[in-house]
N, C-alpha and C. Protein backbone atom coordinates (compact mmCIF):
# COMPACT_ATOMS: atom_id res chain seq x y z
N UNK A 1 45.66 61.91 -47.90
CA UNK A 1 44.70 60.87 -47.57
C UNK A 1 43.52 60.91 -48.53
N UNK A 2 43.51 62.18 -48.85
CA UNK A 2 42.14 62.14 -49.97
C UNK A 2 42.06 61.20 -51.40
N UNK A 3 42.91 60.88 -52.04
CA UNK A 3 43.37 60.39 -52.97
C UNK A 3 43.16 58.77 -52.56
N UNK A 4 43.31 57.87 -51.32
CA UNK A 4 43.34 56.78 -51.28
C UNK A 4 41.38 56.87 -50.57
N UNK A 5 41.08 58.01 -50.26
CA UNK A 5 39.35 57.73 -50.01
C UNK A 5 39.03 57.94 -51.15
N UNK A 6 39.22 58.56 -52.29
CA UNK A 6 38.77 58.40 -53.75
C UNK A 6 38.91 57.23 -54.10
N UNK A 7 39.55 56.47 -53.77
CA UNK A 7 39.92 55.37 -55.05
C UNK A 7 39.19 54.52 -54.23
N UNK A 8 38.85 54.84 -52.51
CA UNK A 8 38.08 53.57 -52.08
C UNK A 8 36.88 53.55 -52.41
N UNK A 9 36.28 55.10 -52.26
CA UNK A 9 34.50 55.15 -52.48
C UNK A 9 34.16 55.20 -54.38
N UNK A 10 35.48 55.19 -55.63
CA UNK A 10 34.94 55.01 -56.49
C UNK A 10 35.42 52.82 -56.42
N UNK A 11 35.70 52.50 -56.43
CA UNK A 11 35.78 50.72 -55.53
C UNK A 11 34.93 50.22 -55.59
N UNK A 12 34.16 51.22 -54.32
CA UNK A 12 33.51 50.62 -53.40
C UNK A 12 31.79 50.76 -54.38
N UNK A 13 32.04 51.61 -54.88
CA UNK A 13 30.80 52.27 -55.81
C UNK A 13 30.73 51.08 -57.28
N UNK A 14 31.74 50.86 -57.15
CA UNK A 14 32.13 49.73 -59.01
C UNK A 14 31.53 48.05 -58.24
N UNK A 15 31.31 48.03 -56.71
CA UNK A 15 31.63 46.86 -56.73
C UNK A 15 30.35 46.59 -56.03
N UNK A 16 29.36 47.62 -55.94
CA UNK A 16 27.74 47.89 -55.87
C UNK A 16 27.06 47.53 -56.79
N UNK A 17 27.75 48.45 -58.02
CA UNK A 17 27.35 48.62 -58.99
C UNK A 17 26.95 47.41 -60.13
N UNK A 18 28.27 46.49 -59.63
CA UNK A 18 29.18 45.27 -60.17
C UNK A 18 27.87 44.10 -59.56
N UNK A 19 28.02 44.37 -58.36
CA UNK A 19 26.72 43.32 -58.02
C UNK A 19 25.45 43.59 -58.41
N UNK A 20 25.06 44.90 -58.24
CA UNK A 20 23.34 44.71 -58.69
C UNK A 20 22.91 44.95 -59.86
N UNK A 21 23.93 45.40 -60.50
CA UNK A 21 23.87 46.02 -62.42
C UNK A 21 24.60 44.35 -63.32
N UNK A 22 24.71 43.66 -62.93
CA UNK A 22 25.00 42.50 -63.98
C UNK A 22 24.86 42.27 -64.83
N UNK A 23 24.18 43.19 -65.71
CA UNK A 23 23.54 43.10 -67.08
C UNK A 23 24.32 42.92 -68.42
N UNK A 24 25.98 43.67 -68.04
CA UNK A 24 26.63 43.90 -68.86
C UNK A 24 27.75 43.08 -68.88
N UNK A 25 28.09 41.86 -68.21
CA UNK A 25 28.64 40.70 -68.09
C UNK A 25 28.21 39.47 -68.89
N UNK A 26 29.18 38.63 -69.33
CA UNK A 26 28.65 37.58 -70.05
C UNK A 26 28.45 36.19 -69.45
N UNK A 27 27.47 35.96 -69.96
CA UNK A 27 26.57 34.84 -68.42
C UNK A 27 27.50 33.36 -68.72
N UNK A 28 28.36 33.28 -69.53
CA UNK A 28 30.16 32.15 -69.87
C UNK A 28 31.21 32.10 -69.07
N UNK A 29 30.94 33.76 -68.09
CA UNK A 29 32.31 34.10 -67.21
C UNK A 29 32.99 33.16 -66.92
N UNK A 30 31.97 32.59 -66.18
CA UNK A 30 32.34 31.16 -65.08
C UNK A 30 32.96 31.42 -64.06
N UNK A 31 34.10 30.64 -63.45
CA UNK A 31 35.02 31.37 -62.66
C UNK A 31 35.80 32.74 -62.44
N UNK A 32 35.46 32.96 -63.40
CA UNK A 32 35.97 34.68 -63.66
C UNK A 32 35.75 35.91 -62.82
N UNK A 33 34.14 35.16 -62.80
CA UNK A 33 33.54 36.46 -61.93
C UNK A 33 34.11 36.50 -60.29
N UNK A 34 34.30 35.07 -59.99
CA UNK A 34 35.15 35.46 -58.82
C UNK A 34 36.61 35.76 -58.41
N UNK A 35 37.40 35.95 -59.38
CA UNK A 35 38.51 36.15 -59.82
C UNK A 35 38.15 37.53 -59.22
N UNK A 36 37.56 38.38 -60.30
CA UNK A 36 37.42 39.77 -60.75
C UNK A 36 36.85 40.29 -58.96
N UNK A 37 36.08 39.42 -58.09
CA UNK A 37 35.49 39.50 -57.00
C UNK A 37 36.81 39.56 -55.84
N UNK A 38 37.55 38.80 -56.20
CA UNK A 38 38.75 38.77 -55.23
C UNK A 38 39.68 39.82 -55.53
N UNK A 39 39.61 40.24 -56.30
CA UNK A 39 40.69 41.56 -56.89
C UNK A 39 39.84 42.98 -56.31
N UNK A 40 38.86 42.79 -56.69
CA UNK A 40 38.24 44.18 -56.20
C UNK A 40 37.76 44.68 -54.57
N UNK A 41 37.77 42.88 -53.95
CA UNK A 41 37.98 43.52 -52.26
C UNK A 41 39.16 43.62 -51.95
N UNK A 42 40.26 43.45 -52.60
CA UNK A 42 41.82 43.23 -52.46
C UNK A 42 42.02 44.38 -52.74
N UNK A 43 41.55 45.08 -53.90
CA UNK A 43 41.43 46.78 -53.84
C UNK A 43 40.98 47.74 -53.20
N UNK A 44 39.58 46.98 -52.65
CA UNK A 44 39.02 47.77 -51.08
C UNK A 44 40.11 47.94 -50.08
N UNK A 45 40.45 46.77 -50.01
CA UNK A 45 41.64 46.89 -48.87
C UNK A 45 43.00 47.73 -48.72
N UNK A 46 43.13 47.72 -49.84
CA UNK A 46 44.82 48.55 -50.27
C UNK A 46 44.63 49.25 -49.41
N UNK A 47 43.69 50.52 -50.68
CA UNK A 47 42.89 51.79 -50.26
C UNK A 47 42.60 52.48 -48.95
N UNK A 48 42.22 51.71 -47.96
CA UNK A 48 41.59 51.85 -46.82
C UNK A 48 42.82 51.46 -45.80
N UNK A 49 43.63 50.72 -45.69
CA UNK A 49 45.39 50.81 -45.31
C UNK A 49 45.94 51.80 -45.39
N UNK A 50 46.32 52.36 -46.41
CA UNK A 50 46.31 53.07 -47.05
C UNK A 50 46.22 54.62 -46.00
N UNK A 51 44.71 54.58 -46.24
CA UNK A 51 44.24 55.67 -45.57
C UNK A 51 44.64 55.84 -44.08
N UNK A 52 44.48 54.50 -43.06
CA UNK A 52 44.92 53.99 -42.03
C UNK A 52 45.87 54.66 -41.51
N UNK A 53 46.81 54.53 -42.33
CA UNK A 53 48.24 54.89 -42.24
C UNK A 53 48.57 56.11 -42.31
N UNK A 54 47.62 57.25 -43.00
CA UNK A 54 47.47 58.65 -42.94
C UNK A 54 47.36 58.86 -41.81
N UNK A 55 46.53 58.04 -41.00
CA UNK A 55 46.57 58.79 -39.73
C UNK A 55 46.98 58.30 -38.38
């Protein structure tokens, strides 16, 4: 189970990070950014199933 709480709290940490650090994105994305937004709670989710299911 440890292995799918790693991958959630480093995720979950990229997608903190992802929102309040924006600096390093290019302000052209456009739709992109919510692309990249739907993939990374879709990755929250795996993760945390995942874990679910451990126990």
């Amino acid at each position: 189970m440890m292995p799918f709480l790693i991958l959630l709290a480093l995720t979950a940490v990229a997608l903190i990070l992802g929102i309040f650090f924006d600096g390093f994105s290019y302000q052209d994305a456009g739709d992109g950014k919510w692309v990249v937004l739907f993939w990374t709670i879709y990755n929250l989710l795996v993760p945390a199933m995942a874990a679910l299911a451990c126990i």
